[in-house]
C-alpha atoms as a PDB file:
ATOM      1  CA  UNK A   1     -35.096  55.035 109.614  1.00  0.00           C
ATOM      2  CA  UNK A   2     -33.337  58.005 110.429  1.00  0.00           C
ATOM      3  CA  UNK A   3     -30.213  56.721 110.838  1.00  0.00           C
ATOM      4  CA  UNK A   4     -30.891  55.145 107.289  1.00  0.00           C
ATOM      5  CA  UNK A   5     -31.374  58.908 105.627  1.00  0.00           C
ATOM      6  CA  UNK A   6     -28.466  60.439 107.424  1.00  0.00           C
ATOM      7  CA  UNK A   7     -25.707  58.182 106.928  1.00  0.00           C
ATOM      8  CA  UNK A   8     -25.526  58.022 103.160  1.00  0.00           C
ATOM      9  CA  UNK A   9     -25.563  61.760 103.326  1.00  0.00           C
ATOM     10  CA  UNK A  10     -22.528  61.848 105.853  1.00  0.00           C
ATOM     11  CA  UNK A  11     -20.658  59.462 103.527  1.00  0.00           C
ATOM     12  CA  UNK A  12     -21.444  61.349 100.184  1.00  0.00           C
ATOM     13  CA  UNK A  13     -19.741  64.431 102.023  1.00  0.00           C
ATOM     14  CA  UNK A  14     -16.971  62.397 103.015  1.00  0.00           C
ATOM     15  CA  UNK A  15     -16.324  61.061  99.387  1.00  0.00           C
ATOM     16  CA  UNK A  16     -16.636  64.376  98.258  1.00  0.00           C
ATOM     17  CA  UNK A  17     -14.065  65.494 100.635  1.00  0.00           C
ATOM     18  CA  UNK A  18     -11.580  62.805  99.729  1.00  0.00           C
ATOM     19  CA  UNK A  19     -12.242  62.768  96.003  1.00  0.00           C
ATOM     20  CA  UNK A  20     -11.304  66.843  96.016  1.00  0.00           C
ATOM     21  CA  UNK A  21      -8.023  66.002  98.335  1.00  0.00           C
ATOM     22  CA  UNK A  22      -6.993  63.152  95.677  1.00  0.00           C
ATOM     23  CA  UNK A  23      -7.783  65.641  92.284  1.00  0.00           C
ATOM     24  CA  UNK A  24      -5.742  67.937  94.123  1.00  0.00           C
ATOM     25  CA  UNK A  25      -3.026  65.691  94.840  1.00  0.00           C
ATOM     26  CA  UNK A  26      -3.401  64.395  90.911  1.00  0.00           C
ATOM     27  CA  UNK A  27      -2.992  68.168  89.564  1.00  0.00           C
ATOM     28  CA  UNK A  28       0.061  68.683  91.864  1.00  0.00           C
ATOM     29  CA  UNK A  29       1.665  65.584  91.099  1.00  0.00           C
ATOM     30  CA  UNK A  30       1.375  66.745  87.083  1.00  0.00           C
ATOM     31  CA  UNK A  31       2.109  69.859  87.882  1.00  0.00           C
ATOM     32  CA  UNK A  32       5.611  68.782  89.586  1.00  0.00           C
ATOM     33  CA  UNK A  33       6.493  65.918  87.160  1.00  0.00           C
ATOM     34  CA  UNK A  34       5.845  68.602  83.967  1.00  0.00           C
ATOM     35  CA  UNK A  35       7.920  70.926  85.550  1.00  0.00           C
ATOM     36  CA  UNK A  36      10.685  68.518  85.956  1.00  0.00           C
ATOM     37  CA  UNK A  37      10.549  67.064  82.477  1.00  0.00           C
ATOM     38  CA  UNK A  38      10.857  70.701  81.133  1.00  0.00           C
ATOM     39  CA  UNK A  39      13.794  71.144  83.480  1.00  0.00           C
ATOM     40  CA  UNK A  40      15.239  68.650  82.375  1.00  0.00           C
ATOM     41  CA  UNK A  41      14.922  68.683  78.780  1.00  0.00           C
ATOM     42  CA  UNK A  42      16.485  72.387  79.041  1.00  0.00           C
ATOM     43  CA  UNK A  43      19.327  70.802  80.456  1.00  0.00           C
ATOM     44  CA  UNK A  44      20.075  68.068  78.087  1.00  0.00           C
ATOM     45  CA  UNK A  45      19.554  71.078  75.457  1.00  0.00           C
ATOM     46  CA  UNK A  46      21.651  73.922  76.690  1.00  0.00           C
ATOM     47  CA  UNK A  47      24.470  72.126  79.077  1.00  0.00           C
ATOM     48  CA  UNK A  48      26.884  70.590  76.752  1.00  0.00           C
ATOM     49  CA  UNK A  49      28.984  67.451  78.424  1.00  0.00           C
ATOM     50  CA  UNK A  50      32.615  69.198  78.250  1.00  0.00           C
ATOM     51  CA  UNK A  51      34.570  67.033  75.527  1.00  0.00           C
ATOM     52  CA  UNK A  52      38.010  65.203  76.735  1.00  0.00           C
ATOM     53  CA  UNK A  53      41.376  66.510  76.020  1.00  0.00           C
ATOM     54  CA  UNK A  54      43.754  65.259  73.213  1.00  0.00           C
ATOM     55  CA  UNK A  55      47.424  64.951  73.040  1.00  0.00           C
ATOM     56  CA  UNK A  56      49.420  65.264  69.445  1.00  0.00           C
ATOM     57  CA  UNK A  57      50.106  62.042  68.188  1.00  0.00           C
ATOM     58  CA  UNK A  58      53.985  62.117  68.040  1.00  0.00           C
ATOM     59  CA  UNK A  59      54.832  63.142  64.509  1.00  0.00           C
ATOM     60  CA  UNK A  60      56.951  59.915  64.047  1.00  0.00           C
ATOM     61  CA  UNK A  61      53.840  57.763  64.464  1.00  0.00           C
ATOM     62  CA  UNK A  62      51.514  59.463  62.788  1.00  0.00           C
ATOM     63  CA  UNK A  63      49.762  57.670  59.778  1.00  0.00           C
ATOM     64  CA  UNK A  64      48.380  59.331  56.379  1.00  0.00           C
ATOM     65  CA  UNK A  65      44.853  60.247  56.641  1.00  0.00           C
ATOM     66  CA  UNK A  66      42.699  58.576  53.856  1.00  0.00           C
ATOM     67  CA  UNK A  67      42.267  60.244  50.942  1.00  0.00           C
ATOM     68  CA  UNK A  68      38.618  61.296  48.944  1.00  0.00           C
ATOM     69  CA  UNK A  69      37.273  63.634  46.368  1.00  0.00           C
ATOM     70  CA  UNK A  70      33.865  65.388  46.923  1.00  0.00           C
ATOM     71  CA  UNK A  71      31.952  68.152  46.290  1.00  0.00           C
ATOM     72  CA  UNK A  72      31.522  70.999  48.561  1.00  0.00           C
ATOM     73  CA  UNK A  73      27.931  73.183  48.479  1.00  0.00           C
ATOM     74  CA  UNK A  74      28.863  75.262  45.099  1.00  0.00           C
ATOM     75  CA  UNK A  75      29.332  71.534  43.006  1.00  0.00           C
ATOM     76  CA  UNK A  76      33.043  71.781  43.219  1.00  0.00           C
ATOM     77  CA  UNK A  77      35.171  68.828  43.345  1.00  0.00           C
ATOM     78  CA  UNK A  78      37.486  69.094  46.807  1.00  0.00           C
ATOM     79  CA  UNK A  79      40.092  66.436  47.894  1.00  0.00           C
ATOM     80  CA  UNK A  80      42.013  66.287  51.408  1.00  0.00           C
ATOM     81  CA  UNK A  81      45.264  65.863  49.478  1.00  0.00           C
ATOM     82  CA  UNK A  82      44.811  69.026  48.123  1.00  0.00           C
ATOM     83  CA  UNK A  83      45.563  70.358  51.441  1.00  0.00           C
ATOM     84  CA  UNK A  84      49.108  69.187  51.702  1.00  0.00           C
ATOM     85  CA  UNK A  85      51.280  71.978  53.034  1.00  0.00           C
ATOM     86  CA  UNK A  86      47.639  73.362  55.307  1.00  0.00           C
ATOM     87  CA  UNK A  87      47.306  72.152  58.968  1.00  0.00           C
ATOM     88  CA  UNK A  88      43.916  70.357  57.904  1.00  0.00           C
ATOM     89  CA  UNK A  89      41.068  70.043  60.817  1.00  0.00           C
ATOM     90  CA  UNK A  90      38.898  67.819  59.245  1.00  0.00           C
ATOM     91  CA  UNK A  91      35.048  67.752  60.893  1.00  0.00           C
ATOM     92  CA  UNK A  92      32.689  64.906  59.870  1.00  0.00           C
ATOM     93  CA  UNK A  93      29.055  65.948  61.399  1.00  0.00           C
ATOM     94  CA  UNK A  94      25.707  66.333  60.600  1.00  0.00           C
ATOM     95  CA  UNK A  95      22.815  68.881  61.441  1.00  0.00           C
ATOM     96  CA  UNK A  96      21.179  66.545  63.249  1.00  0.00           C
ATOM     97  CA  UNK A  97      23.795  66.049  65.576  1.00  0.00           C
ATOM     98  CA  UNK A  98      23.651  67.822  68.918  1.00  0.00           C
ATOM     99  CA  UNK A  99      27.116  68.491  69.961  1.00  0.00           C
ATOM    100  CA  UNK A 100      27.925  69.734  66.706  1.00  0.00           C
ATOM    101  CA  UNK A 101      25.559  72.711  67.582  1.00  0.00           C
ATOM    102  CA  UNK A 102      28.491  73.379  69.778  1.00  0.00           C
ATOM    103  CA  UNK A 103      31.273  72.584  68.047  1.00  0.00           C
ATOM    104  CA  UNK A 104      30.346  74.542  64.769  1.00  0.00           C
ATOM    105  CA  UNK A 105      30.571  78.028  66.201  1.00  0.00           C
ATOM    106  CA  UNK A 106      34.489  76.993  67.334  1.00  0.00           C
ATOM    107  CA  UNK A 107      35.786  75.802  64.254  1.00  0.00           C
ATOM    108  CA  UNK A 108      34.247  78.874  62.118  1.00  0.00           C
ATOM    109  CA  UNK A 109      36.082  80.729  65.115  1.00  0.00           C
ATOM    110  CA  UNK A 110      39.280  78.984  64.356  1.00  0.00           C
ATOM    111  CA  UNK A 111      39.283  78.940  60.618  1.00  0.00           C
ATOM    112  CA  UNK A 112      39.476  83.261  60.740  1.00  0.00           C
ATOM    113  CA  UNK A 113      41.814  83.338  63.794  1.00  0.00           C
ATOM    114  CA  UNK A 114      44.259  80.966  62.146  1.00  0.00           C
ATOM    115  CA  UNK A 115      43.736  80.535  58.159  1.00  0.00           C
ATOM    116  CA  UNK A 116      46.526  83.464  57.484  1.00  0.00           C
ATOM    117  CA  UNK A 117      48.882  81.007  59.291  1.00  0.00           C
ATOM    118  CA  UNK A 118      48.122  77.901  57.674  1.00  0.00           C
ATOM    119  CA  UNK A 119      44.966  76.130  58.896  1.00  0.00           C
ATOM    120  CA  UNK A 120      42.348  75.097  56.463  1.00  0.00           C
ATOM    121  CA  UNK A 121      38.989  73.781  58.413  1.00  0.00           C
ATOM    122  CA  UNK A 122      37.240  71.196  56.095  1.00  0.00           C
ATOM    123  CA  UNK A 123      33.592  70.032  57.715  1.00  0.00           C
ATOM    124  CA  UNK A 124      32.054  66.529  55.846  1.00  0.00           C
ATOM    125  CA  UNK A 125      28.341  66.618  56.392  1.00  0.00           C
ATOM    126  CA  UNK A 126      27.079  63.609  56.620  1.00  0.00           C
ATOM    127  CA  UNK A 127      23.312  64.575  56.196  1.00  0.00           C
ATOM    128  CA  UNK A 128      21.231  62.119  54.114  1.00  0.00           C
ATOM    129  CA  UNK A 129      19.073  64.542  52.575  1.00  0.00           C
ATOM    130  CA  UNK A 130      22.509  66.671  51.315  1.00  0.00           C
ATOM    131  CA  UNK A 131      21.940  70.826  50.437  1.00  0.00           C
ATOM    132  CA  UNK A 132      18.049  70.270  50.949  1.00  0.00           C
ATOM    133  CA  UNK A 133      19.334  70.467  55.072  1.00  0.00           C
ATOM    134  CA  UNK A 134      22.937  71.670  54.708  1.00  0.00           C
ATOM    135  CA  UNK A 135      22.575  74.809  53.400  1.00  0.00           C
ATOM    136  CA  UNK A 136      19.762  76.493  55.231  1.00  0.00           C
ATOM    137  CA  UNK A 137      21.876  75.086  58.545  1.00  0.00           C
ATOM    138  CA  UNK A 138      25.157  76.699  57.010  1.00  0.00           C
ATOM    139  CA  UNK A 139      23.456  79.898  56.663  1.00  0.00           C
ATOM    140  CA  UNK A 140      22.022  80.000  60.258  1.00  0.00           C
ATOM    141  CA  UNK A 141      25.450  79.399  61.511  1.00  0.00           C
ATOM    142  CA  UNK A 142      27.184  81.494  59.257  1.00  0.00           C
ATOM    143  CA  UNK A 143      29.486  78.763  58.290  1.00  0.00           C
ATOM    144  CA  UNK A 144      32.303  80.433  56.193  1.00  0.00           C
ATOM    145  CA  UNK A 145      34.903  77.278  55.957  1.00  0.00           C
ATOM    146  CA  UNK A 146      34.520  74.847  52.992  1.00  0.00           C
ATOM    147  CA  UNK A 147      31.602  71.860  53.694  1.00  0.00           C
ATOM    148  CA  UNK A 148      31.783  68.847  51.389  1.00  0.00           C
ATOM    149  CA  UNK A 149      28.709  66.619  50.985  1.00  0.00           C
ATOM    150  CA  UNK A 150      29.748  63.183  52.472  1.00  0.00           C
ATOM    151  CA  UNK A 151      28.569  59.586  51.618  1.00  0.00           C
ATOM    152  CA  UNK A 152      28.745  56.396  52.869  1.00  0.00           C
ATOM    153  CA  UNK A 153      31.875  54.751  51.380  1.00  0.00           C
ATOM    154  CA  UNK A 154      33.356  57.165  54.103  1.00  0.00           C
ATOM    155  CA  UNK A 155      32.425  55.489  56.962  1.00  0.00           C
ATOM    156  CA  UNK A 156      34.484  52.126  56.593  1.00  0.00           C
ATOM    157  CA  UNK A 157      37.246  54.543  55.130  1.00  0.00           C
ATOM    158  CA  UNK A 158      37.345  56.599  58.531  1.00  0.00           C
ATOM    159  CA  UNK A 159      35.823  54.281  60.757  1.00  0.00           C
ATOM    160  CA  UNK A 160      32.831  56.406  61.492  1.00  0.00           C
ATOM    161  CA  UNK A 161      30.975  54.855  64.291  1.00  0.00           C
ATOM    162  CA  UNK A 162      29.591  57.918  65.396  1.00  0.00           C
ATOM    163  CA  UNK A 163      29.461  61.720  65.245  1.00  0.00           C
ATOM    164  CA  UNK A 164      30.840  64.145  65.595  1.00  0.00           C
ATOM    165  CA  UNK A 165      34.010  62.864  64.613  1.00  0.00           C
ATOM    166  CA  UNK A 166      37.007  65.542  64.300  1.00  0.00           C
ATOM    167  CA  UNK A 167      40.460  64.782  62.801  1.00  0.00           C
ATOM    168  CA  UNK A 168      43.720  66.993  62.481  1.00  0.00           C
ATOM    169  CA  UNK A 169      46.004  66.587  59.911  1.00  0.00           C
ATOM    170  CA  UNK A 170      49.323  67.924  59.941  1.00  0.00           C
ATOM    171  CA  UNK A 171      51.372  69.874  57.012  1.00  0.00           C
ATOM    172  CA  UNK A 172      52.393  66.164  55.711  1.00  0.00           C
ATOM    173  CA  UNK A 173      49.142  64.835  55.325  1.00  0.00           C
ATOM    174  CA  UNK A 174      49.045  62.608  58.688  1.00  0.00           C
ATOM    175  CA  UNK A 175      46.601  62.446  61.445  1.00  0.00           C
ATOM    176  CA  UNK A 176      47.697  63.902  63.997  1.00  0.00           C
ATOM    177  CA  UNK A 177      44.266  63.421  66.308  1.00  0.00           C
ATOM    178  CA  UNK A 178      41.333  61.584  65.729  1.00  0.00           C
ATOM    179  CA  UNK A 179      38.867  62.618  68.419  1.00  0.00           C
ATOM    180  CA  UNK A 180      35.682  60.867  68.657  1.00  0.00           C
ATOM    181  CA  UNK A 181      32.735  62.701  70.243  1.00  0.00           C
ATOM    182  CA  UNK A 182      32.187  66.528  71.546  1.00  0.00           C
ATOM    183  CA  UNK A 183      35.829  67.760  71.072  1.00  0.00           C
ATOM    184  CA  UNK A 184      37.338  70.315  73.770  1.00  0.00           C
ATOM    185  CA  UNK A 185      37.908  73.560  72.416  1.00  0.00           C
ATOM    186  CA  UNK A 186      40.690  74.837  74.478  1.00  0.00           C
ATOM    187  CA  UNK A 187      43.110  70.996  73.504  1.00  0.00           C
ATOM    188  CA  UNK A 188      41.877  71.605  70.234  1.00  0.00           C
ATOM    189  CA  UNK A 189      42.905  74.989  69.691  1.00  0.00           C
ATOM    190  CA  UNK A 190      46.710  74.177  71.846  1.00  0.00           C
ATOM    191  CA  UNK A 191      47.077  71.326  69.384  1.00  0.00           C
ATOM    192  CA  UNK A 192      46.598  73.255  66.031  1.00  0.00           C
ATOM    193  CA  UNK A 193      48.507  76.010  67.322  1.00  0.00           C
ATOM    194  CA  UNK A 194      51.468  73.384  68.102  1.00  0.00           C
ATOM    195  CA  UNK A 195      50.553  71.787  64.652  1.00  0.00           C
ATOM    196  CA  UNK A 196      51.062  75.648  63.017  1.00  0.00           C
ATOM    197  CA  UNK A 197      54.605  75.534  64.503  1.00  0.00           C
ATOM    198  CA  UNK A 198      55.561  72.362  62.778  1.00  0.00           C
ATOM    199  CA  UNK A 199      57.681  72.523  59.695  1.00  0.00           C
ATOM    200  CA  UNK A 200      55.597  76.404  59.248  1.00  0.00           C
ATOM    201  CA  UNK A 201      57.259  78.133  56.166  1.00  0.00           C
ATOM    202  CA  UNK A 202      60.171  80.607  57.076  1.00  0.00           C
END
């Protein structure tokens, strides 16, 4: 009979024992794996994935870029031939997209370093919603360069798979590169400086 009372006891201290060790172990384990996720998640955030280099198109095979009219954020009309004469860098993104948190801040940079020597920098939003997004976004970025409101007919027109897309056009009106993802600053830069060179007014 005694053996009867004191063994469930033993076991029910035991149980105890092991049930604390495996809550412990639980908290831990979702303590480690929340930890990671936030460490992760920071990284996918702040560590851009460095964009590929471009070369120049040679100017002899360089096609016309497609033309369109649209209206920037003040309701005027704007069309890329109007640019003829203007090293053109022509950026079709979105607020939405990630990389063109990145790539924003470098084209505003290059439209005041190099608009007194001929580049004009031309972004295409292709938000859904229009102003209702772009403008609070173009604010927070302090987006100086013209922004044109973009629409669909554009994406079989300049074979928009994706974005950010980033074309430049040279003084003729012909693309020059058509880079497909996170550009790289530093190619992009060499390649509109090169592009300033050609056929620049005397």
């Amino acid at each position: 009979m005694k053996l009867v009372q004191t063994l469930p006891w033993k076991l029910w201290i035991a149980a105890t024992v092991c049930g604390a060790t495996l809550v412990g172990a639980c908290v831990m384990a979702r303590s480690v794996l929340a930890q990671a996720a936030q460490t992760t998640t920071t990284q996918v955030i702040t560590v851009p994935v460095k964009g590929l280099p471009d070369t120049l198109t040679p100017a002899d095979q360089r096609k016309a870029a497609p033309d369109f009219t649209l209206n920037d954020t003040q309701g005027h009309s704007v069309s890329l031939s109007g640019y003829k004469g203007k090293v053109v860098l022509l950026d079709f993104w979105a607020t939405w997209c990630a990389a063109c948190q990145f790539e924003v801040p470098w084209y505003s940079e290059f439209s005041k370093k190099y608009a007194d020597k001929g580049l004009a920098v031309v972004g295409v939003s292709m938000d859904k919603d229009g102003l209702t997004s772009v403008k609070p976004y173009m604010e927070q970025k302090k987006m100086d360069y013209t922004v044109v409101l973009g629409n669909d007919y554009l994406v079989p027109q300049f074979g928009l798979k994706t974005i950010p897309v980033t074309w430049l056009i040279d003084r003729e009106g012909r693309v020059a590169v058509a880079h497909v993802g996170m550009a790289d600053k530093e190619s992009f830069e060499a390649n509109i400086q090169k592009l300033l060179q050609e056929g620049a007014p005397q």
